[in-house]
N, C-alpha and C. Protein backbone atom coordinates (compact mmCIF):
# COMPACT_ATOMS: atom_id res chain seq x y z
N UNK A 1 50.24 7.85 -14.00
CA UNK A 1 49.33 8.93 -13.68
C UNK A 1 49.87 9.72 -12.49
N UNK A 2 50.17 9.01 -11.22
CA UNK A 2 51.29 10.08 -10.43
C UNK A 2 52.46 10.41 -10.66
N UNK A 3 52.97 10.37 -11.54
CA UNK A 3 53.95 10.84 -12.52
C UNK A 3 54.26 12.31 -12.94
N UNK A 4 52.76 12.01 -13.14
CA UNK A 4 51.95 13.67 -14.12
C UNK A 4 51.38 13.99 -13.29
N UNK A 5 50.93 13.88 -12.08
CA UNK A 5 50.74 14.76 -10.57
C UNK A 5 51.41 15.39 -9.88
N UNK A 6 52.71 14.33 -9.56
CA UNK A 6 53.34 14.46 -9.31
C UNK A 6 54.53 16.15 -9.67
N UNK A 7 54.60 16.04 -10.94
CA UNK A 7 55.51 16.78 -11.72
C UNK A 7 54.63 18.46 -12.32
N UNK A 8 53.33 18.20 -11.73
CA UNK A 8 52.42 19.68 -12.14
C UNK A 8 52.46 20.60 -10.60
N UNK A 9 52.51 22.05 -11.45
CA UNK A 9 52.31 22.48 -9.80
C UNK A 9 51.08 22.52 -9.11
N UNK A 10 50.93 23.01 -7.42
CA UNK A 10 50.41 22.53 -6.37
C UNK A 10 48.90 22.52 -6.78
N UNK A 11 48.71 23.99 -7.36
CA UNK A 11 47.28 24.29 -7.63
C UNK A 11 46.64 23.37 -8.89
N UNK A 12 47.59 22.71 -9.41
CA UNK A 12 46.83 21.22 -10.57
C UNK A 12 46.41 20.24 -9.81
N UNK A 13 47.22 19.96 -9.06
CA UNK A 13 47.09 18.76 -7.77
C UNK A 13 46.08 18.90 -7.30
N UNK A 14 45.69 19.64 -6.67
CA UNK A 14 44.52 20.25 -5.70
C UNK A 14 43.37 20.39 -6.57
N UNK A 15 43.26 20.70 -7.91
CA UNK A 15 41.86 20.36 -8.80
C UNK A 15 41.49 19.61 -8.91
N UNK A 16 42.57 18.81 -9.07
CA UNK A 16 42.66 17.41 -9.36
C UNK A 16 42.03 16.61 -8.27
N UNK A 17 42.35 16.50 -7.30
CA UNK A 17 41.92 16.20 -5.76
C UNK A 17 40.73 16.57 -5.87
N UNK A 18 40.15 17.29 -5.95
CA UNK A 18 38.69 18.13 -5.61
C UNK A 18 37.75 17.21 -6.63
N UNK A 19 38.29 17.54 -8.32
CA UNK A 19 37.50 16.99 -8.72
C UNK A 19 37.10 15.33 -8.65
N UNK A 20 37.93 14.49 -8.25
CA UNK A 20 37.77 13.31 -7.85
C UNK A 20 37.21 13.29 -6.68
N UNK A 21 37.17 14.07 -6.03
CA UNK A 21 36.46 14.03 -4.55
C UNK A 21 34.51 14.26 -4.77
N UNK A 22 34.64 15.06 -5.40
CA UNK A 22 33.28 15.37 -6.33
C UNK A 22 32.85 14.51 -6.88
N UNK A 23 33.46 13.68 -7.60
CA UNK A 23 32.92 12.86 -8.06
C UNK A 23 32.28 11.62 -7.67
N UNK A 24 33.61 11.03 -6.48
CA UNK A 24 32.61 10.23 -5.55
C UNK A 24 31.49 10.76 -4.88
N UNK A 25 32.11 11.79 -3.86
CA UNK A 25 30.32 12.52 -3.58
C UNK A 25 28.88 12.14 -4.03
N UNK A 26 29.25 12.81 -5.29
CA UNK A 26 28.38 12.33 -6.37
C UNK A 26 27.87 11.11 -6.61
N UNK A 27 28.41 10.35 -6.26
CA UNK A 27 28.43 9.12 -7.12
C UNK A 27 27.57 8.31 -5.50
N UNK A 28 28.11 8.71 -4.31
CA UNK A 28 27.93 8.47 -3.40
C UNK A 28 26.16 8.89 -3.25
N UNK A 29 26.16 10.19 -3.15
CA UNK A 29 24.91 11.19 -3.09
C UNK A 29 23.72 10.22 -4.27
N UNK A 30 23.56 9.53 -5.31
CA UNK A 30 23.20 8.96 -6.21
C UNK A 30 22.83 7.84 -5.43
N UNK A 31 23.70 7.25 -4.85
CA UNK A 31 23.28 6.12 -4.39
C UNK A 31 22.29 6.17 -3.32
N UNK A 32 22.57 7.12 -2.35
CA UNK A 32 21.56 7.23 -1.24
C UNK A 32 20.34 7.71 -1.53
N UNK A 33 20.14 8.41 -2.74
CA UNK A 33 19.25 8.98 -3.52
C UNK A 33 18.05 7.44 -3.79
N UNK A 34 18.88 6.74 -4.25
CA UNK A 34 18.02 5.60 -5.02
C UNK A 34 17.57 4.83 -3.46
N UNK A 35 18.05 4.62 -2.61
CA UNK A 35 18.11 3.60 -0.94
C UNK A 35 16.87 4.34 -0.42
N UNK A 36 16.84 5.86 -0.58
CA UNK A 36 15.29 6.84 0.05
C UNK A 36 14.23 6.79 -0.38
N UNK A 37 14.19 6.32 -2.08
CA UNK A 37 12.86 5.98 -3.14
C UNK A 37 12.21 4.69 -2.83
N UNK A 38 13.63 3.92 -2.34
CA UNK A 38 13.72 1.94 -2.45
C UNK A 38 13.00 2.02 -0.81
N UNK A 39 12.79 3.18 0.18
CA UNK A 39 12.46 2.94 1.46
C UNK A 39 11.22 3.37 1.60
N UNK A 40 10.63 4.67 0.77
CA UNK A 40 9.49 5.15 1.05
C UNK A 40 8.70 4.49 0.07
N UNK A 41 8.93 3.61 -0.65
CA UNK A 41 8.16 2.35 -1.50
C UNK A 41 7.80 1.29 -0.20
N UNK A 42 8.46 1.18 0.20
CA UNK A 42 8.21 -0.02 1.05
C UNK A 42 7.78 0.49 2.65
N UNK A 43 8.35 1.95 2.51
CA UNK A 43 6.63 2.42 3.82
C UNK A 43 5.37 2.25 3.11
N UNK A 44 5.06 2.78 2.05
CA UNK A 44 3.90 2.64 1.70
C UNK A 44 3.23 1.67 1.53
N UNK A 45 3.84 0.80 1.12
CA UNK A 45 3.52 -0.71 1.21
C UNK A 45 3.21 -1.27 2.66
N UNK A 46 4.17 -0.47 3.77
CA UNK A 46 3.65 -0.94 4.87
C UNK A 46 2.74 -0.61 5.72
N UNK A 47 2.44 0.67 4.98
CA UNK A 47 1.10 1.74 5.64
C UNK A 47 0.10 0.53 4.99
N UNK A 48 -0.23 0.11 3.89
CA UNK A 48 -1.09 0.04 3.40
C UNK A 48 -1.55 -1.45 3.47
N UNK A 49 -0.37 -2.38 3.92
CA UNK A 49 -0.34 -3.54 4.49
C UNK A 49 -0.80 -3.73 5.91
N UNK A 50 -0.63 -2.48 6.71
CA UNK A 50 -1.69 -2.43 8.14
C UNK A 50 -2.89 -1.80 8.54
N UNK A 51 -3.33 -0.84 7.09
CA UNK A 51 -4.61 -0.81 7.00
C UNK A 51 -5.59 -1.72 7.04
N UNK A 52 -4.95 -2.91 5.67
CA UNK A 52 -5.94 -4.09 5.26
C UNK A 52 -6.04 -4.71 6.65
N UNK A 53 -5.16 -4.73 7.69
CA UNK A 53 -5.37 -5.80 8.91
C UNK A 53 -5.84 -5.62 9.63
N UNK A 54 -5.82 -3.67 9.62
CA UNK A 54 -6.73 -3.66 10.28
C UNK A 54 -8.24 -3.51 10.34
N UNK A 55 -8.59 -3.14 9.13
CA UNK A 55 -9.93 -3.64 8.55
C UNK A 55 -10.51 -5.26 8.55
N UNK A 56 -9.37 -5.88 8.44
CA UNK A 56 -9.85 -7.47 8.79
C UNK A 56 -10.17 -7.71 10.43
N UNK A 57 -9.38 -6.73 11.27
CA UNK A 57 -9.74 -7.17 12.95
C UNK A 57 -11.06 -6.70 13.18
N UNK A 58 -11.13 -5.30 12.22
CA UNK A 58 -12.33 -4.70 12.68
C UNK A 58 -13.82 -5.80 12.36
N UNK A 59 -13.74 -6.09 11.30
CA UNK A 59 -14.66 -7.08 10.43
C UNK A 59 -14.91 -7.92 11.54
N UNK A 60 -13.63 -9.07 11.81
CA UNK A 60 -13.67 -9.96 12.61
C UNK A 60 -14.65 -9.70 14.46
N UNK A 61 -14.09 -8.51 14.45
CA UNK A 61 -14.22 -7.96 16.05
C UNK A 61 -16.13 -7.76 15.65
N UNK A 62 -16.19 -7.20 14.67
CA UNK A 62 -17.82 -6.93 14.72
C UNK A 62 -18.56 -8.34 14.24
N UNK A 63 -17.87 -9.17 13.71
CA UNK A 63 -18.55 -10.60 13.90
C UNK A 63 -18.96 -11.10 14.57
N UNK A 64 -17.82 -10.79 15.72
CA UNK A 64 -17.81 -11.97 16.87
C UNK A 64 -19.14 -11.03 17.75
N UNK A 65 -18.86 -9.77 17.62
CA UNK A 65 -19.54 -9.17 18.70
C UNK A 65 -21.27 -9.14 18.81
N UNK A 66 -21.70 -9.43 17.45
CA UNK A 66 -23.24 -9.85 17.62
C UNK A 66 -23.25 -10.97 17.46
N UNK A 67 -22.51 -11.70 17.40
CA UNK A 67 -22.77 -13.50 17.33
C UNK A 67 -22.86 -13.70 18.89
N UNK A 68 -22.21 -12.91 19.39
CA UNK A 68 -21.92 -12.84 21.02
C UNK A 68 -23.46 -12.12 21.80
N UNK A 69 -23.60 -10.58 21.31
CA UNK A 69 -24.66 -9.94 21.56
C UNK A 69 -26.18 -10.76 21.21
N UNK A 70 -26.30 -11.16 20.35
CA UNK A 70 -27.80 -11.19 19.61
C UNK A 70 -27.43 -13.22 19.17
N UNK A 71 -26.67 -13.19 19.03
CA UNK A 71 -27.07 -14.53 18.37
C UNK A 71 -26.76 -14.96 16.67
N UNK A 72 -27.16 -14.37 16.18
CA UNK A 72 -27.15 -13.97 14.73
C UNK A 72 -26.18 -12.84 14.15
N UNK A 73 -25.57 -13.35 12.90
CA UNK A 73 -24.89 -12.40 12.03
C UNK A 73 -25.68 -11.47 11.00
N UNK A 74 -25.47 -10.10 11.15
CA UNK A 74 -26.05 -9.79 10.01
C UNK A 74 -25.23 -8.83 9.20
N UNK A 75 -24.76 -9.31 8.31
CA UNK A 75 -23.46 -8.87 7.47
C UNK A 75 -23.69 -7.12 6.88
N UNK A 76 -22.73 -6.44 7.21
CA UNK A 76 -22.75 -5.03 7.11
C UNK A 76 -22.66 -4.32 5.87
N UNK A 77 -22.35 -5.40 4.86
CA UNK A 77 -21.76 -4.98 3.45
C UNK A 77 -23.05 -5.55 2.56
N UNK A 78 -23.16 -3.88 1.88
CA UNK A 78 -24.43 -4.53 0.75
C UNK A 78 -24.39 -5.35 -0.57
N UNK A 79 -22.90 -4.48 -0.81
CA UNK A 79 -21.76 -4.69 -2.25
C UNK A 79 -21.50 -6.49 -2.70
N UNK A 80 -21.54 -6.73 -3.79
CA UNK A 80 -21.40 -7.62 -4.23
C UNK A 80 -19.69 -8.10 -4.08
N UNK A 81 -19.72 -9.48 -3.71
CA UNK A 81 -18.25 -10.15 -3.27
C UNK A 81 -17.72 -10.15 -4.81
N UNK A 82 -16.22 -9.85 -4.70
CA UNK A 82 -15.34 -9.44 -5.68
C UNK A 82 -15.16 -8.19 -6.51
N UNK A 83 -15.92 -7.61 -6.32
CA UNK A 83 -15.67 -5.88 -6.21
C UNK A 83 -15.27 -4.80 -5.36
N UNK A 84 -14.71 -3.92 -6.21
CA UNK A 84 -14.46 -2.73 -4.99
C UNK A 84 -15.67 -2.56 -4.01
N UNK A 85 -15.56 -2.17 -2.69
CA UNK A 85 -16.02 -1.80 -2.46
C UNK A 85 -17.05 -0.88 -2.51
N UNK A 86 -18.45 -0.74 -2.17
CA UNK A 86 -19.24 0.82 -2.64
C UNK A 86 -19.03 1.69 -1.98
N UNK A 87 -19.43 3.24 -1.54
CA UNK A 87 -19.08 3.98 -0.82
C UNK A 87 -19.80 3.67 0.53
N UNK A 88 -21.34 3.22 0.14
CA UNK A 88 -21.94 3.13 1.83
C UNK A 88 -21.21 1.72 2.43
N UNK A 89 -20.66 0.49 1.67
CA UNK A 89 -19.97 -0.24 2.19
C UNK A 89 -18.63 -0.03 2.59
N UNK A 90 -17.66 1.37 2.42
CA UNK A 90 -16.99 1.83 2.32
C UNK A 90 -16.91 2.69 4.12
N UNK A 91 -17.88 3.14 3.90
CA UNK A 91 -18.25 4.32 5.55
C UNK A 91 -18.97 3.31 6.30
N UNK A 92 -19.49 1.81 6.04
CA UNK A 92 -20.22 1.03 6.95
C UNK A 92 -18.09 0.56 7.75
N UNK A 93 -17.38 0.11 7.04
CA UNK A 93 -16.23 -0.25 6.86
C UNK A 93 -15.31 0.56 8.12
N UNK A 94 -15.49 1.56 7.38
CA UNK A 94 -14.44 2.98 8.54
C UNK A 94 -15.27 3.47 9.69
N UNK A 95 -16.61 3.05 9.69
CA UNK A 95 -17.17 3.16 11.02
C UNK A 95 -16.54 2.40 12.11
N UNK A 96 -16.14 0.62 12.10
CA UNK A 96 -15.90 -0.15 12.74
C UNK A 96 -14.50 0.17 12.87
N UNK A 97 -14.28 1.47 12.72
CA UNK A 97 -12.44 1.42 13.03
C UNK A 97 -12.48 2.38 14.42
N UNK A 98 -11.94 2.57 15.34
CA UNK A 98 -11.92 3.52 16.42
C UNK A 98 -11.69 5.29 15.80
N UNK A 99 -10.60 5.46 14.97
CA UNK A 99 -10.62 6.38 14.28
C UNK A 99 -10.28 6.20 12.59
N UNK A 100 -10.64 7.45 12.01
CA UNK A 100 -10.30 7.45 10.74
C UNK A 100 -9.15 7.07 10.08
N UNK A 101 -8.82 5.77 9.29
CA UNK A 101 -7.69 5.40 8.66
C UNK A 101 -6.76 6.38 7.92
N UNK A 102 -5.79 6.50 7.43
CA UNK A 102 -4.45 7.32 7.33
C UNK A 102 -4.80 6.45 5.77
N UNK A 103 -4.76 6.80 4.72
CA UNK A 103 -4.46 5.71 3.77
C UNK A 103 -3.34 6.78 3.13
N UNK A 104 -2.32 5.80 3.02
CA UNK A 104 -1.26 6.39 1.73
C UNK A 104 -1.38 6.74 0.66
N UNK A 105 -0.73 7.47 0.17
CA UNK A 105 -0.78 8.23 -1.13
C UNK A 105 -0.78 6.80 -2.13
N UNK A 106 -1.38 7.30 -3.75
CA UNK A 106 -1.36 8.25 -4.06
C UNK A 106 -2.75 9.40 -3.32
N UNK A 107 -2.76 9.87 -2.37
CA UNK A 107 -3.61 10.33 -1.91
C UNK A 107 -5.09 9.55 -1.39
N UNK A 108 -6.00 10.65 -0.77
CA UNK A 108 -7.18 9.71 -0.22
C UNK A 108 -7.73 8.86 -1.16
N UNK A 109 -8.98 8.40 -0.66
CA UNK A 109 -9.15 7.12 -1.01
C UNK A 109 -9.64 7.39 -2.29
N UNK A 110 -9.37 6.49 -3.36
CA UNK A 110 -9.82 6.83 -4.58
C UNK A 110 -9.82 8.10 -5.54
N UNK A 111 -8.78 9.08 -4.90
CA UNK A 111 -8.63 10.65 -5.60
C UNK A 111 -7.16 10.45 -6.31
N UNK A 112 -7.25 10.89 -7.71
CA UNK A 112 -8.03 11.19 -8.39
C UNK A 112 -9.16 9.78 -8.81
N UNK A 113 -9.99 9.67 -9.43
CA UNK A 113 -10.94 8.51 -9.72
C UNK A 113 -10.37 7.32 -10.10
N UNK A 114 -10.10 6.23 -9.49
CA UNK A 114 -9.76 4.83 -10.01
C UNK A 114 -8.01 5.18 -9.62
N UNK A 115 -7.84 5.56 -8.85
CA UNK A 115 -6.32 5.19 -8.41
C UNK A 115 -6.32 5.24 -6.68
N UNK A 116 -5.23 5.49 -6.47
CA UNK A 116 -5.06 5.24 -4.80
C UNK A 116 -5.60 3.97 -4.21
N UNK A 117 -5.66 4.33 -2.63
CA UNK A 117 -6.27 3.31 -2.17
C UNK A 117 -7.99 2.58 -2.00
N UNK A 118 -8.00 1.56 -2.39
CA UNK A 118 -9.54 1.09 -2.76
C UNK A 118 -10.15 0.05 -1.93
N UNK A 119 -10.27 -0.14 -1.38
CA UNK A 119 -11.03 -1.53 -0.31
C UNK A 119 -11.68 -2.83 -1.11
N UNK A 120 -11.44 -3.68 -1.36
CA UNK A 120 -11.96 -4.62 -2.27
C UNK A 120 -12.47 -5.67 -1.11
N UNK A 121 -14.00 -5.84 -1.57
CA UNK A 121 -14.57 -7.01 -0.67
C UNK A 121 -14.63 -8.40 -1.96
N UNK A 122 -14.20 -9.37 -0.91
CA UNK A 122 -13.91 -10.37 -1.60
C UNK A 122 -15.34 -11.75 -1.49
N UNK A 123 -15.77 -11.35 -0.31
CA UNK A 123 -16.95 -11.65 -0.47
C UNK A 123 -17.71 -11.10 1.03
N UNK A 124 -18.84 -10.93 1.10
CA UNK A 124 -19.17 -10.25 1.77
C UNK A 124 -19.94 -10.86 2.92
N UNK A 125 -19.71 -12.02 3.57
CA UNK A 125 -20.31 -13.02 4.12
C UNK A 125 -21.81 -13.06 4.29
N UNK A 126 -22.08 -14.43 5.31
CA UNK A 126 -23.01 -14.94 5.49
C UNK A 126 -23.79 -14.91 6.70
N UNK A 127 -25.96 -14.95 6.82
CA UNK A 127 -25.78 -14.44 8.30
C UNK A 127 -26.01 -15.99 8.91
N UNK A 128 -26.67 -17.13 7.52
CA UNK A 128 -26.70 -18.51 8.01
C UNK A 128 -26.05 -19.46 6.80
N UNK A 129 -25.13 -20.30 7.29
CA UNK A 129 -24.37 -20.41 8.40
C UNK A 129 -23.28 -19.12 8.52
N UNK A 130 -23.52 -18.37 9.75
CA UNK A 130 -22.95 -17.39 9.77
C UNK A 130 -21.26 -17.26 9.60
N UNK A 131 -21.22 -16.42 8.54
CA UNK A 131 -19.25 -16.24 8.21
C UNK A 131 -19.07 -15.21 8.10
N UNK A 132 -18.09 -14.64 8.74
CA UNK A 132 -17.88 -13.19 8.23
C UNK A 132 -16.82 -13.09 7.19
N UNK A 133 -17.32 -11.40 6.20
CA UNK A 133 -16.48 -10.99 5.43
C UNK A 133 -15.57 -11.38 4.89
N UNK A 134 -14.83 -11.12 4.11
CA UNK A 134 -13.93 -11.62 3.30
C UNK A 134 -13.30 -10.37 2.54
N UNK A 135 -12.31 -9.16 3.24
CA UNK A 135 -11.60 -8.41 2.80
C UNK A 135 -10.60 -7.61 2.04
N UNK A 136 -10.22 -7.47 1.60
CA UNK A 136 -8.70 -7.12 1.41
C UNK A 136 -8.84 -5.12 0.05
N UNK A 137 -7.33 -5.19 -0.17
CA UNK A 137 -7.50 -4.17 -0.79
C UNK A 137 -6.38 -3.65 -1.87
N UNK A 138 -6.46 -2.59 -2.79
CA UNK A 138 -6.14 -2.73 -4.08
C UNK A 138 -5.41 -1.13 -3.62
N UNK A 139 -4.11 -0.96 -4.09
CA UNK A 139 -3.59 -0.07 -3.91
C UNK A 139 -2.76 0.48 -5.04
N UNK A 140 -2.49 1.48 -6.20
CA UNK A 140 -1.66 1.38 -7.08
C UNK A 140 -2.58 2.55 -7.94
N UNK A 141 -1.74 3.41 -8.53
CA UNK A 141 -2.34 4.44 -9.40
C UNK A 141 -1.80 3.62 -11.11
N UNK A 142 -1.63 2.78 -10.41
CA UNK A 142 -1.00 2.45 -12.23
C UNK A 142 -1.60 0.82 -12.39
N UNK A 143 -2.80 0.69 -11.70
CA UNK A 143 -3.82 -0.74 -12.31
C UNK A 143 -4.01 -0.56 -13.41
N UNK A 144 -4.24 -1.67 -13.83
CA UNK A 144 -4.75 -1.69 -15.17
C UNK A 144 -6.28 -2.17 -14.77
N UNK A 145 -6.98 -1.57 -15.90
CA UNK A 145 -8.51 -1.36 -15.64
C UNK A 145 -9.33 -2.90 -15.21
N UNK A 146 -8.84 -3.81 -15.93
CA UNK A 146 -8.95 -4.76 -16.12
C UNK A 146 -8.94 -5.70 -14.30
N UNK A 147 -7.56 -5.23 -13.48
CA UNK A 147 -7.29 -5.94 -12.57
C UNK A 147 -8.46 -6.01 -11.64
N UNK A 148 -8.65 -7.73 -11.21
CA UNK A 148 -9.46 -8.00 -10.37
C UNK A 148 -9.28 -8.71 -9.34
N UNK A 149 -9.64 -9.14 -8.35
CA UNK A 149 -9.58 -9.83 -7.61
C UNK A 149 -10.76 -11.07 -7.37
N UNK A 150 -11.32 -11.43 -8.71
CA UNK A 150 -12.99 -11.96 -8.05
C UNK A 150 -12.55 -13.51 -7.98
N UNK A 151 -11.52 -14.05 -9.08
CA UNK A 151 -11.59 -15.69 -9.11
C UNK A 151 -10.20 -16.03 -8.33
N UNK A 152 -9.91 -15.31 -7.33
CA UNK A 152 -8.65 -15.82 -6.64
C UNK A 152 -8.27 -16.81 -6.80
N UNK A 153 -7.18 -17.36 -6.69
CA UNK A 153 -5.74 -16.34 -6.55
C UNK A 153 -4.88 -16.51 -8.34
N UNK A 154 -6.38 -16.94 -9.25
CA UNK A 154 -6.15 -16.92 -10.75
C UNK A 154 -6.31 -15.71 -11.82
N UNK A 155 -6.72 -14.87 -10.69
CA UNK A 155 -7.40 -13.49 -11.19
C UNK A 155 -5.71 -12.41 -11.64
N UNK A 156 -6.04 -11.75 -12.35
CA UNK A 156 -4.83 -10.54 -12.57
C UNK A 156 -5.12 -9.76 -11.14
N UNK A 157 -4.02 -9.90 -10.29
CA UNK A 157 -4.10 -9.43 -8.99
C UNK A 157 -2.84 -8.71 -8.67
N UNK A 158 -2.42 -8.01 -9.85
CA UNK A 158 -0.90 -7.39 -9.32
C UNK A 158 -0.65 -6.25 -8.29
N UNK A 159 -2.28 -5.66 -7.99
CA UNK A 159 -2.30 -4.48 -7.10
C UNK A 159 -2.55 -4.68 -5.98
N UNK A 160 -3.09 -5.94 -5.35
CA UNK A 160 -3.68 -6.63 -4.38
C UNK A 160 -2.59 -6.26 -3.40
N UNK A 161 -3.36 -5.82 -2.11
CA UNK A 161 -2.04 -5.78 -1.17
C UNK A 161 -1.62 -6.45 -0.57
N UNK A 162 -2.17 -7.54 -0.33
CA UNK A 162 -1.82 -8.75 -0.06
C UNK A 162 -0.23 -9.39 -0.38
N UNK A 163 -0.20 -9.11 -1.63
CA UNK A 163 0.97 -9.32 -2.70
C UNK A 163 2.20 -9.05 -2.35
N UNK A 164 1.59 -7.82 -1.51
CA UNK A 164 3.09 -6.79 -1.50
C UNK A 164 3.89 -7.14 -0.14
């Protein structure tokens, strides 16, 4: 093959050169392409992995704080344990945060209907013997309708963020 490079004139050489140079480029450019998809997968995963925690401190922090204040728990969530969240259990939820959560795409919470990010109470504690909450949350525009979280950790739970 440098033979036949060798023996062509300058301006063959030099196409020649270019187009192999292009090609790695290319080939190069492809790869970093796929490393930027493989990274902003796994921000989102990590946005959405410090939401849930921090919805669990908040939970926790408002446990402790009338067990501390008053004596008694009286659990903030109306919603039945192992379902999404409802909406007033939803804004009882993002009240106990200092400010409004950031949730990752696919956009706000639940837009378009039944995708994005979803808050799943797993059970919604107790005020005797007092326990608090039991949190977590479901993230993925591509659940299947079906996925639940209610009979842990036997349940179809592939969206659970927990998981991720």
């Amino acid at each position: 093959m440098l033979h036949f490079l060798t023996n062509q004139p300058r301006f063959v050489r030099i196409n020649m050169e270019l187009v192999v140079a292009l090609l790695l480029v290319g080939v190069l450019g492809l790869i970093a392409m796929r490393k930027i998809e493989d990274m902003k997968e796994e921000d989102l995963r990590a946005q959405a992995q410090a939401i849930v925690e921090a919805g669990r401190v908040a939970v926790s922090l408002d446990f402790a704080q009338q067990l501390v204040n008053s004596g008694t728990y009286s659990p903030p969530f109306t919603g039945a344990g192992g379902t999404i969240m409802t909406a007033e259990d939803r804004a009882a939820l993002e009240a106990m945060f200092e400010s409004n959560p950031i949730y990752p795409p696919a956009g706000a919470y639940d837009v378009p209907a039944g995708t994005g990010f979803r808050w799943y109470l797993v059970s919604g504690g107790n005020s005797k013997p007092p326990s608090v909450p039991v949190i977590t949350a479901i993230t993925d525009g591509a659940c299947p309708a079906g996925d639940s979280l209610a009979s842990l950790p036997t349940a179809n739970d592939d969206c659970d963020v927990r998981k991720f």
